[in-house]
PDB file of N, CA and C in Angstrom:
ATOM      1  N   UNK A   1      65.329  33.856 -30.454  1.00  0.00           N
ATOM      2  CA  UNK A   1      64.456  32.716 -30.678  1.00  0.00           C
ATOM      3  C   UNK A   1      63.339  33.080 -31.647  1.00  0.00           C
ATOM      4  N   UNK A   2      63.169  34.439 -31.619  1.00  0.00           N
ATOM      5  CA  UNK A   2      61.655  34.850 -32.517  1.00  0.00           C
ATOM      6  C   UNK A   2      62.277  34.519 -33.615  1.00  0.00           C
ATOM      7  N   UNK A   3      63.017  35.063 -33.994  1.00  0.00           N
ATOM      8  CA  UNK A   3      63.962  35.045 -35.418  1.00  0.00           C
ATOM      9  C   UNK A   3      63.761  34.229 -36.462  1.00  0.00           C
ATOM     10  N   UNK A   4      63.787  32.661 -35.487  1.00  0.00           N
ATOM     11  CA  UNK A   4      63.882  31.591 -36.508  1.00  0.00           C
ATOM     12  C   UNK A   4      62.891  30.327 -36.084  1.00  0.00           C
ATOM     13  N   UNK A   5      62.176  30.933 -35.323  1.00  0.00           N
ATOM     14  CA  UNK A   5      61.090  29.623 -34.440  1.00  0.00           C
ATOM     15  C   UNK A   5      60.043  30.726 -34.313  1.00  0.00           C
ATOM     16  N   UNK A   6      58.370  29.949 -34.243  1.00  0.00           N
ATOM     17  CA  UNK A   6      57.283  29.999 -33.820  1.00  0.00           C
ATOM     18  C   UNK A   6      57.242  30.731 -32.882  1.00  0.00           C
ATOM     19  N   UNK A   7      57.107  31.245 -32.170  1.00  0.00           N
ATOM     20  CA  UNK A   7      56.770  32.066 -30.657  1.00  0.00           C
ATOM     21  C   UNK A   7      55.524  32.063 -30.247  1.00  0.00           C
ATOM     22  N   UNK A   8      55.303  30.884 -29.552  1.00  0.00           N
ATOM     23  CA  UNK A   8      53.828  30.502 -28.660  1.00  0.00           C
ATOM     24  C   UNK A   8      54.009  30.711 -27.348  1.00  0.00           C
ATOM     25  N   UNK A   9      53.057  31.212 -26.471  1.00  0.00           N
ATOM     26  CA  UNK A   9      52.769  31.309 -24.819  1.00  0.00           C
ATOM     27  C   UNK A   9      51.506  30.959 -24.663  1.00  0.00           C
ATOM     28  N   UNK A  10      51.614  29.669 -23.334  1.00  0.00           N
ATOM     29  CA  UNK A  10      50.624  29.202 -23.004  1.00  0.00           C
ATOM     30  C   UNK A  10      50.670  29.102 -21.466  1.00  0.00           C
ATOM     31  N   UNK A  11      49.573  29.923 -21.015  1.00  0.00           N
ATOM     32  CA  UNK A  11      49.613  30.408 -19.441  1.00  0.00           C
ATOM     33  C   UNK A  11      48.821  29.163 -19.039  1.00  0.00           C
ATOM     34  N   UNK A  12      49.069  28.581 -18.068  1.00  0.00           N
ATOM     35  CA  UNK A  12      48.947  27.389 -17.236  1.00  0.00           C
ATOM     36  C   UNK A  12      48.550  27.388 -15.867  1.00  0.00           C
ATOM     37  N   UNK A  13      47.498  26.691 -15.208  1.00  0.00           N
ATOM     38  CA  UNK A  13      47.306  26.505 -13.945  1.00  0.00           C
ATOM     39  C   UNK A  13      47.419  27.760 -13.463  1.00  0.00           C
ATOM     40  N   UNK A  14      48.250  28.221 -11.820  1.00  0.00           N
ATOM     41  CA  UNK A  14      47.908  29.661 -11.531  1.00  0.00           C
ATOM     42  C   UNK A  14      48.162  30.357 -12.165  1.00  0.00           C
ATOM     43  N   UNK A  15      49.153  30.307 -13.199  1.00  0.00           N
ATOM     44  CA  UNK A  15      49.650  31.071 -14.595  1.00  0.00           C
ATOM     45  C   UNK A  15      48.598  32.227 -14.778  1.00  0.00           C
ATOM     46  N   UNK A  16      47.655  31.574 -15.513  1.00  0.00           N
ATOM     47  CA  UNK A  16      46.505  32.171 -15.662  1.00  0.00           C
ATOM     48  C   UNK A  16      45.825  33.178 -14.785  1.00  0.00           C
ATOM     49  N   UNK A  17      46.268  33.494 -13.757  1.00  0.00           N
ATOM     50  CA  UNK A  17      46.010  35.050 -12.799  1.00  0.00           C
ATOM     51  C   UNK A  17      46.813  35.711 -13.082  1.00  0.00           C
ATOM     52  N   UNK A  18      47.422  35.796 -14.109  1.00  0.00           N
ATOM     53  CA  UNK A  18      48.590  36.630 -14.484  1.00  0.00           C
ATOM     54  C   UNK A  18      48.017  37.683 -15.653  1.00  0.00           C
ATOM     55  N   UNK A  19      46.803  37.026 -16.224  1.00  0.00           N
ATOM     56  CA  UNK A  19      46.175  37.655 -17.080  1.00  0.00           C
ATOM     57  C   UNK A  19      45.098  38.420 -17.095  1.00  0.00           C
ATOM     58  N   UNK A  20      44.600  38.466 -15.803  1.00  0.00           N
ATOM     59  CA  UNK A  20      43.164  38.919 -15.014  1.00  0.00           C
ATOM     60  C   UNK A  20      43.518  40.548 -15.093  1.00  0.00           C
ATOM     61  N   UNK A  21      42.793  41.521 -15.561  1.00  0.00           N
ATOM     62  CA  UNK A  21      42.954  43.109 -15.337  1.00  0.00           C
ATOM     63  C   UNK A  21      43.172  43.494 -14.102  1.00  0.00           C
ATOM     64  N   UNK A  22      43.771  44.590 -13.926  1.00  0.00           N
ATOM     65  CA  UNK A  22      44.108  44.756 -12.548  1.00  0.00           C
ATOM     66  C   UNK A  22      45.510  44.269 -11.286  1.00  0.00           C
ATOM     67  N   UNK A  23      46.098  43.260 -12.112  1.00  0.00           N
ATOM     68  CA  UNK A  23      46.195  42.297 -11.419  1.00  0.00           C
ATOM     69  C   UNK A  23      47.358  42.781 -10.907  1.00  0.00           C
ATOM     70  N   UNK A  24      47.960  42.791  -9.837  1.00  0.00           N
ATOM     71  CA  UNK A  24      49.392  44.414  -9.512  1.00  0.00           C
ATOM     72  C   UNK A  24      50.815  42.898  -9.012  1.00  0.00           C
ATOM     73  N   UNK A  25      52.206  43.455  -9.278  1.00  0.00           N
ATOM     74  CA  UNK A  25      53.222  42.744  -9.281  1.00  0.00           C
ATOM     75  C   UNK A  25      53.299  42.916  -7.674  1.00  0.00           C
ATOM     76  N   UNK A  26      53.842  41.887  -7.267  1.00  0.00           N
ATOM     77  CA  UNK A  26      53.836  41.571  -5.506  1.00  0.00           C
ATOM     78  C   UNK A  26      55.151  42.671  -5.000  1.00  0.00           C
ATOM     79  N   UNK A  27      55.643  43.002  -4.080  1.00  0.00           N
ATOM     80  CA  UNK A  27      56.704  43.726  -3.574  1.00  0.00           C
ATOM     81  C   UNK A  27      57.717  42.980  -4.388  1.00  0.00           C
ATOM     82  N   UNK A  28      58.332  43.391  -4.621  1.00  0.00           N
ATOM     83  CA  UNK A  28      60.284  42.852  -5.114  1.00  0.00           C
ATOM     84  C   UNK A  28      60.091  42.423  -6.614  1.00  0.00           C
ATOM     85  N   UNK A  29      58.815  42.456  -7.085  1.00  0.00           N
ATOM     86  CA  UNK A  29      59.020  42.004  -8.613  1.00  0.00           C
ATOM     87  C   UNK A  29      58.342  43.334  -9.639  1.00  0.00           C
ATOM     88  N   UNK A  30      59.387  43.453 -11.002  1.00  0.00           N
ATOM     89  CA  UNK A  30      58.976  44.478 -11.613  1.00  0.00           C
ATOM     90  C   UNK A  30      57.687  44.193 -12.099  1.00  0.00           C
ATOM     91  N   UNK A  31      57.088  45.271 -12.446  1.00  0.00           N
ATOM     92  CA  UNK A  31      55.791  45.229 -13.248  1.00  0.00           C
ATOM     93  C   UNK A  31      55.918  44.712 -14.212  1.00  0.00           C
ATOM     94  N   UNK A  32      54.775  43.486 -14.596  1.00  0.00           N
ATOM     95  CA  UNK A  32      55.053  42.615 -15.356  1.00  0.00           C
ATOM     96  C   UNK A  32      54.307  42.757 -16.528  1.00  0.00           C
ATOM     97  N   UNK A  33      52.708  43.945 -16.416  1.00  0.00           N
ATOM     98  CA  UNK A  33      52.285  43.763 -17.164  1.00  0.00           C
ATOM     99  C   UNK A  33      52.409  44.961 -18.783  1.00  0.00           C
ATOM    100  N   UNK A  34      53.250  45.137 -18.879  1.00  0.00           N
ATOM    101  CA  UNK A  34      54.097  45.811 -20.249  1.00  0.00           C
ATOM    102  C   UNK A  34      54.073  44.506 -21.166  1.00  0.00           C
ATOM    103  N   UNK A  35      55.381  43.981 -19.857  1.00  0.00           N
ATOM    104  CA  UNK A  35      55.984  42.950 -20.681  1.00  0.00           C
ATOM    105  C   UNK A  35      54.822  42.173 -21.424  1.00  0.00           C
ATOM    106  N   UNK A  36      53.831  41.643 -20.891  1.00  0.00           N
ATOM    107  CA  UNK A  36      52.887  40.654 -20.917  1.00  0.00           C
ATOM    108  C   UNK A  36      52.198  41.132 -22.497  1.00  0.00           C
ATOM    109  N   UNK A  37      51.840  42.226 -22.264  1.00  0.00           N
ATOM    110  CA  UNK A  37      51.299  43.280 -23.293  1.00  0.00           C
ATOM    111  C   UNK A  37      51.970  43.137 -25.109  1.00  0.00           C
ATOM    112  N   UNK A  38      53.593  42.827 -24.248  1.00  0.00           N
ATOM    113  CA  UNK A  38      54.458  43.228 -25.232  1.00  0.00           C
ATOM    114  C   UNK A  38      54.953  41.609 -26.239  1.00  0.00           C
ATOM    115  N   UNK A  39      54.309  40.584 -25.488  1.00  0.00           N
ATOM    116  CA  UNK A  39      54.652  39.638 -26.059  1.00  0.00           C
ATOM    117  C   UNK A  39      54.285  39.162 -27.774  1.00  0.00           C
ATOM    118  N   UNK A  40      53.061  39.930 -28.300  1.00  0.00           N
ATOM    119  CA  UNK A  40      53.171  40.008 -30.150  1.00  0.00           C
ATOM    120  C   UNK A  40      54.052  40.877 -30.348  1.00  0.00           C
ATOM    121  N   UNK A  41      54.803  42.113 -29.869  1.00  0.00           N
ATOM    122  CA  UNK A  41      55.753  42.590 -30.679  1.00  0.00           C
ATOM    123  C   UNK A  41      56.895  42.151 -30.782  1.00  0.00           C
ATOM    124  N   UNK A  42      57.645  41.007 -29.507  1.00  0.00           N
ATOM    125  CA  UNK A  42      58.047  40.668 -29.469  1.00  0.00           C
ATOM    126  C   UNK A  42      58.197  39.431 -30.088  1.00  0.00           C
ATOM    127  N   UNK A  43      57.399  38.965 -30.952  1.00  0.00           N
ATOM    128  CA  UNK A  43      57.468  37.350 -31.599  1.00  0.00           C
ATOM    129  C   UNK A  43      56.208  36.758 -31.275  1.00  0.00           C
ATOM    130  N   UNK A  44      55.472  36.945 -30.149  1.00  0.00           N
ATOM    131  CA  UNK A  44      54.966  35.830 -29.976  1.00  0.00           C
ATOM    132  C   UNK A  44      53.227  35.651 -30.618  1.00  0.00           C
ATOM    133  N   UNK A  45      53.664  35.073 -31.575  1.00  0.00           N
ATOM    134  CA  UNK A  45      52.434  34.774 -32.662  1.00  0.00           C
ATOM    135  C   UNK A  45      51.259  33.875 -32.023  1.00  0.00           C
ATOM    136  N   UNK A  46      51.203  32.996 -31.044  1.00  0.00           N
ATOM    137  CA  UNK A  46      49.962  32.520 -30.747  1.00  0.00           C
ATOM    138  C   UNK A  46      50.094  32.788 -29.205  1.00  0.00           C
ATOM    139  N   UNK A  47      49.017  32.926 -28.108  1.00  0.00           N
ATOM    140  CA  UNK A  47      49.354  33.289 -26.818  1.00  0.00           C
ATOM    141  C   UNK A  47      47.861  32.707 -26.468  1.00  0.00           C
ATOM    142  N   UNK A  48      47.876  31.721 -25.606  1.00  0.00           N
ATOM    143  CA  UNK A  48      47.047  30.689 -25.313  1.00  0.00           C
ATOM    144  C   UNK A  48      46.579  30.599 -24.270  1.00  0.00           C
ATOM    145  N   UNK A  49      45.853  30.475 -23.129  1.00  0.00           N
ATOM    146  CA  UNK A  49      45.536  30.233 -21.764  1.00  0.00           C
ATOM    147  C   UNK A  49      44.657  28.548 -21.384  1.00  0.00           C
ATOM    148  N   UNK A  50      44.652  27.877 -20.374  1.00  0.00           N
ATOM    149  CA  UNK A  50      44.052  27.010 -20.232  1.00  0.00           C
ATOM    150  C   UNK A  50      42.497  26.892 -19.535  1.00  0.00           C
ATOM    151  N   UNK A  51      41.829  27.031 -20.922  1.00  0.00           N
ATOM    152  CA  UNK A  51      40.453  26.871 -20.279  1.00  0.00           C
ATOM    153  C   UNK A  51      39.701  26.516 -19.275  1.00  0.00           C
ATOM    154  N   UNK A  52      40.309  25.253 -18.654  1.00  0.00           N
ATOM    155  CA  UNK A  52      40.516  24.493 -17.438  1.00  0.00           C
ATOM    156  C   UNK A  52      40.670  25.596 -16.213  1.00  0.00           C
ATOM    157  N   UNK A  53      41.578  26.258 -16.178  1.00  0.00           N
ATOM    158  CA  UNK A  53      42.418  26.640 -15.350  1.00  0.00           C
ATOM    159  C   UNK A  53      41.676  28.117 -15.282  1.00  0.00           C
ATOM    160  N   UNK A  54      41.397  28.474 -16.036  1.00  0.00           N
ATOM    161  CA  UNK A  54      40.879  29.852 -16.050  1.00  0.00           C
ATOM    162  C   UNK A  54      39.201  29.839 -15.025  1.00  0.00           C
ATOM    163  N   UNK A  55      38.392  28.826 -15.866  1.00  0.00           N
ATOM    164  CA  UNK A  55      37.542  28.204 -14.852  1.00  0.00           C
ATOM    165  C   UNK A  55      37.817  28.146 -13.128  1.00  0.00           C
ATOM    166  N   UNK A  56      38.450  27.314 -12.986  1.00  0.00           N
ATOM    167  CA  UNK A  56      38.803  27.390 -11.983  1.00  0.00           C
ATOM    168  C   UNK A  56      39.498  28.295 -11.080  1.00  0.00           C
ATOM    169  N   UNK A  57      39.790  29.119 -11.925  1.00  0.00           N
ATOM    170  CA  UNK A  57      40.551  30.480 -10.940  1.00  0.00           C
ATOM    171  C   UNK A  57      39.394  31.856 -11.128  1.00  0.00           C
ATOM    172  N   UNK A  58      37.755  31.371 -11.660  1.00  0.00           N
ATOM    173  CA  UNK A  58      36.908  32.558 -11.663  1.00  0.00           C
ATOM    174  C   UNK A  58      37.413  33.210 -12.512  1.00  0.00           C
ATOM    175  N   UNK A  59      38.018  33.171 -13.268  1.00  0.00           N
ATOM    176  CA  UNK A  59      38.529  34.130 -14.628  1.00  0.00           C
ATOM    177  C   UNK A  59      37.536  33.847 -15.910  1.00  0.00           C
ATOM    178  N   UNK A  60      36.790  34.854 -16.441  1.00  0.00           N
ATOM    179  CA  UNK A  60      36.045  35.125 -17.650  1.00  0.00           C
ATOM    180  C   UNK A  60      37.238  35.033 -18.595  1.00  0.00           C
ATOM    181  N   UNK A  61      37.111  34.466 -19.594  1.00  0.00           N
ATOM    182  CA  UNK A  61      38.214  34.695 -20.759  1.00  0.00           C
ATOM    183  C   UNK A  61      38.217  36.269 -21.834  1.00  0.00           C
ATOM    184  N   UNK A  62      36.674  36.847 -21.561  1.00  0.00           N
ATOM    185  CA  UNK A  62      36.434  37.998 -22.357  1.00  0.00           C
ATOM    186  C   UNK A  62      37.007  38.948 -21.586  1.00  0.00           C
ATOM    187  N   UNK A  63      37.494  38.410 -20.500  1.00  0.00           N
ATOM    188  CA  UNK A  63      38.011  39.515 -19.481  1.00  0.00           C
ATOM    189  C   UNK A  63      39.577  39.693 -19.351  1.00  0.00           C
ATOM    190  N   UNK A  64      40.192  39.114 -20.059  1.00  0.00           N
ATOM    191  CA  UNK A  64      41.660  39.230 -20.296  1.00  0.00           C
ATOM    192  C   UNK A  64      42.529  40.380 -20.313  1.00  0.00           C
ATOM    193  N   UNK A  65      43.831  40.420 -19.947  1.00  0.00           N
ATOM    194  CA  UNK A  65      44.455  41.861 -20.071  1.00  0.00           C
ATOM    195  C   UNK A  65      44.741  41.749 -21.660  1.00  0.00           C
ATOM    196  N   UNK A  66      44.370  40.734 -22.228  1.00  0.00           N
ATOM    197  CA  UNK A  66      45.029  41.152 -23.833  1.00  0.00           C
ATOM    198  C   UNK A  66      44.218  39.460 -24.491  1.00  0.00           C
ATOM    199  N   UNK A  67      44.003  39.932 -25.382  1.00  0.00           N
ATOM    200  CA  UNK A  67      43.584  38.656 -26.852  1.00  0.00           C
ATOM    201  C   UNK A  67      44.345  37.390 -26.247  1.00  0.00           C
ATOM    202  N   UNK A  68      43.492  36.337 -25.990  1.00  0.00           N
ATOM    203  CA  UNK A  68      44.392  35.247 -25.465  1.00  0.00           C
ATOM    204  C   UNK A  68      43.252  34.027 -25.953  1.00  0.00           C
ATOM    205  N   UNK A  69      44.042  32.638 -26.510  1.00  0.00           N
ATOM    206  CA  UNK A  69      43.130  31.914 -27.128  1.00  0.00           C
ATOM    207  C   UNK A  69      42.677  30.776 -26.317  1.00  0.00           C
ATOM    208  N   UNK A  70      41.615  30.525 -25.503  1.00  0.00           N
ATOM    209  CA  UNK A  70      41.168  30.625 -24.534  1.00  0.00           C
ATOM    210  C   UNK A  70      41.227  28.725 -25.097  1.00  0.00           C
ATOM    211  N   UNK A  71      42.061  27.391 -24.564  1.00  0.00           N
ATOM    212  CA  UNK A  71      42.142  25.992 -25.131  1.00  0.00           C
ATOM    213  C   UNK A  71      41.676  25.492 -24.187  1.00  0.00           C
ATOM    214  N   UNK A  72      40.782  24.428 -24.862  1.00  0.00           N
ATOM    215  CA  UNK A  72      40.229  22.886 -24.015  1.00  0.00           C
ATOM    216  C   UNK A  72      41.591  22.168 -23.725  1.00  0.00           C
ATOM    217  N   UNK A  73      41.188  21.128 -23.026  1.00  0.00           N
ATOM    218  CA  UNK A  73      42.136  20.166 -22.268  1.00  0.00           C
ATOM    219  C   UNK A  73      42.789  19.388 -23.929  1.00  0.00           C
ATOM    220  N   UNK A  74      42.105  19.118 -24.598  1.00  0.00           N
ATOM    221  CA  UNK A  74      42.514  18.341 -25.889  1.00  0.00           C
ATOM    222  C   UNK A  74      43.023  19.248 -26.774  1.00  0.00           C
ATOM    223  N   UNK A  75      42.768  20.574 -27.009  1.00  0.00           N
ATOM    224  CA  UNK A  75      43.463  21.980 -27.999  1.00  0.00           C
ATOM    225  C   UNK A  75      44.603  22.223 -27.413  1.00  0.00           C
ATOM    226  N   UNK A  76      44.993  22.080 -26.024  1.00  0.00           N
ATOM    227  CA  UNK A  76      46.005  22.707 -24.933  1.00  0.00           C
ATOM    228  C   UNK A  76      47.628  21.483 -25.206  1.00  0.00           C
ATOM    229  N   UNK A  77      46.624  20.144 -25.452  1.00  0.00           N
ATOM    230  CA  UNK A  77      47.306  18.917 -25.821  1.00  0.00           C
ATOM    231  C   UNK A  77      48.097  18.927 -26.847  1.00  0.00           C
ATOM    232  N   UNK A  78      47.154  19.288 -28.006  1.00  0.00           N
ATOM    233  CA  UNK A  78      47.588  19.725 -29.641  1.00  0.00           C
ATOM    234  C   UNK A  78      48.342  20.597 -29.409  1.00  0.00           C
ATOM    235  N   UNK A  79      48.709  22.101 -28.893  1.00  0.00           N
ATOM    236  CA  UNK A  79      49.256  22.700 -28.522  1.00  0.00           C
ATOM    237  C   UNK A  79      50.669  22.547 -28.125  1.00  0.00           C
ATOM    238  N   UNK A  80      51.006  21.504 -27.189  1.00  0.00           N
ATOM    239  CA  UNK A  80      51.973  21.334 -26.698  1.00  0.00           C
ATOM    240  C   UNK A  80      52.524  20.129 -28.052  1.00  0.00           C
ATOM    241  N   UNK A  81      51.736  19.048 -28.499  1.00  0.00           N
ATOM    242  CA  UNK A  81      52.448  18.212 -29.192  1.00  0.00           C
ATOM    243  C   UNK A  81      52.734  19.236 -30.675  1.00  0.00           C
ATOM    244  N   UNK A  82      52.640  20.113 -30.743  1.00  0.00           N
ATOM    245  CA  UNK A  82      52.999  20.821 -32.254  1.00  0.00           C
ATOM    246  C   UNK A  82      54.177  22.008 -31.905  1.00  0.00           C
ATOM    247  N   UNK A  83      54.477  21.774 -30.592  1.00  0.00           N
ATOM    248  CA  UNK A  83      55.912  22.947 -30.500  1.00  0.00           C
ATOM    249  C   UNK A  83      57.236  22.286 -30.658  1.00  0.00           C
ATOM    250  N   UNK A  84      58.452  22.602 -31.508  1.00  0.00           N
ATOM    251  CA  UNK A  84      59.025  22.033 -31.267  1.00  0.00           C
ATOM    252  C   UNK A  84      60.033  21.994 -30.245  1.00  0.00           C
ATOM    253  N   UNK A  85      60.054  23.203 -29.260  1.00  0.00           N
ATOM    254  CA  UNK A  85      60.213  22.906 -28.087  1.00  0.00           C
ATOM    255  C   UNK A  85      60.032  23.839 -27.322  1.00  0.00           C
ATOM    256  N   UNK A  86      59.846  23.312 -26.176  1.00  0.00           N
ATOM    257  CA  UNK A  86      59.050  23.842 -24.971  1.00  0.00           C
ATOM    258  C   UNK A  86      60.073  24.070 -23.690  1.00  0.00           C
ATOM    259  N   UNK A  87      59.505  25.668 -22.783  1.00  0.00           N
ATOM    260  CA  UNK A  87      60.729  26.276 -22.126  1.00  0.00           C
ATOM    261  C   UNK A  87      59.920  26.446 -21.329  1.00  0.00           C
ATOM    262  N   UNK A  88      59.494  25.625 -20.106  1.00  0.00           N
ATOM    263  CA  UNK A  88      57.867  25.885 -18.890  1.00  0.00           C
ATOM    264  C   UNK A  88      58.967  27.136 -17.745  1.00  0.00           C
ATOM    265  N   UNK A  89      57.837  27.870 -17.692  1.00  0.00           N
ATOM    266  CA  UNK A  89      58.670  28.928 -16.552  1.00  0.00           C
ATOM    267  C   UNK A  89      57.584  28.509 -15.480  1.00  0.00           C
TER     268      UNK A  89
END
């Protein structure tokens, strides 16, 4: 998909505790945060979080495990209407 498309990630609602330092993978799931780490080498050219959401989960945005572009409710909007398509996990 990097290949020939955009590669955007935009962490969403509890999403967004996924990005907090520290933050350890629950029993039965691999460590996630490589991967997380690894998502510009892998393609992904813009990597976004919801301002909203970050608020609300006590998350500082300067406090991130990695560079993340911290969107209002209306940037988050623009966001979604400029992909041409979208894969919500």
């Amino acid at each position: 998909l990097a290949f020939e498309h955009e590669l955007s990630v935009l962490f969403a609602g509890a999403g967004v505790a996924l990005l907090r330092p520290g933050v350890q993978a629950t029993t039965g799931l691999r460590a996630w945060t490589a991967g997380l780490r690894a998502l510009p080498v892998h393609g992904a050219n813009r990597i976004g979080a919801d301002a909203d959401a970050l608020a609300m989960h006590g998350i500082d945005p300067g406090t991130l495990l990695m560079p993340v572009q911290s969107l209002s409710a209306a940037a988050r909007r623009q966001w979604i209407a400029d992909a041409d398509a979208i894969l919500p996990f």
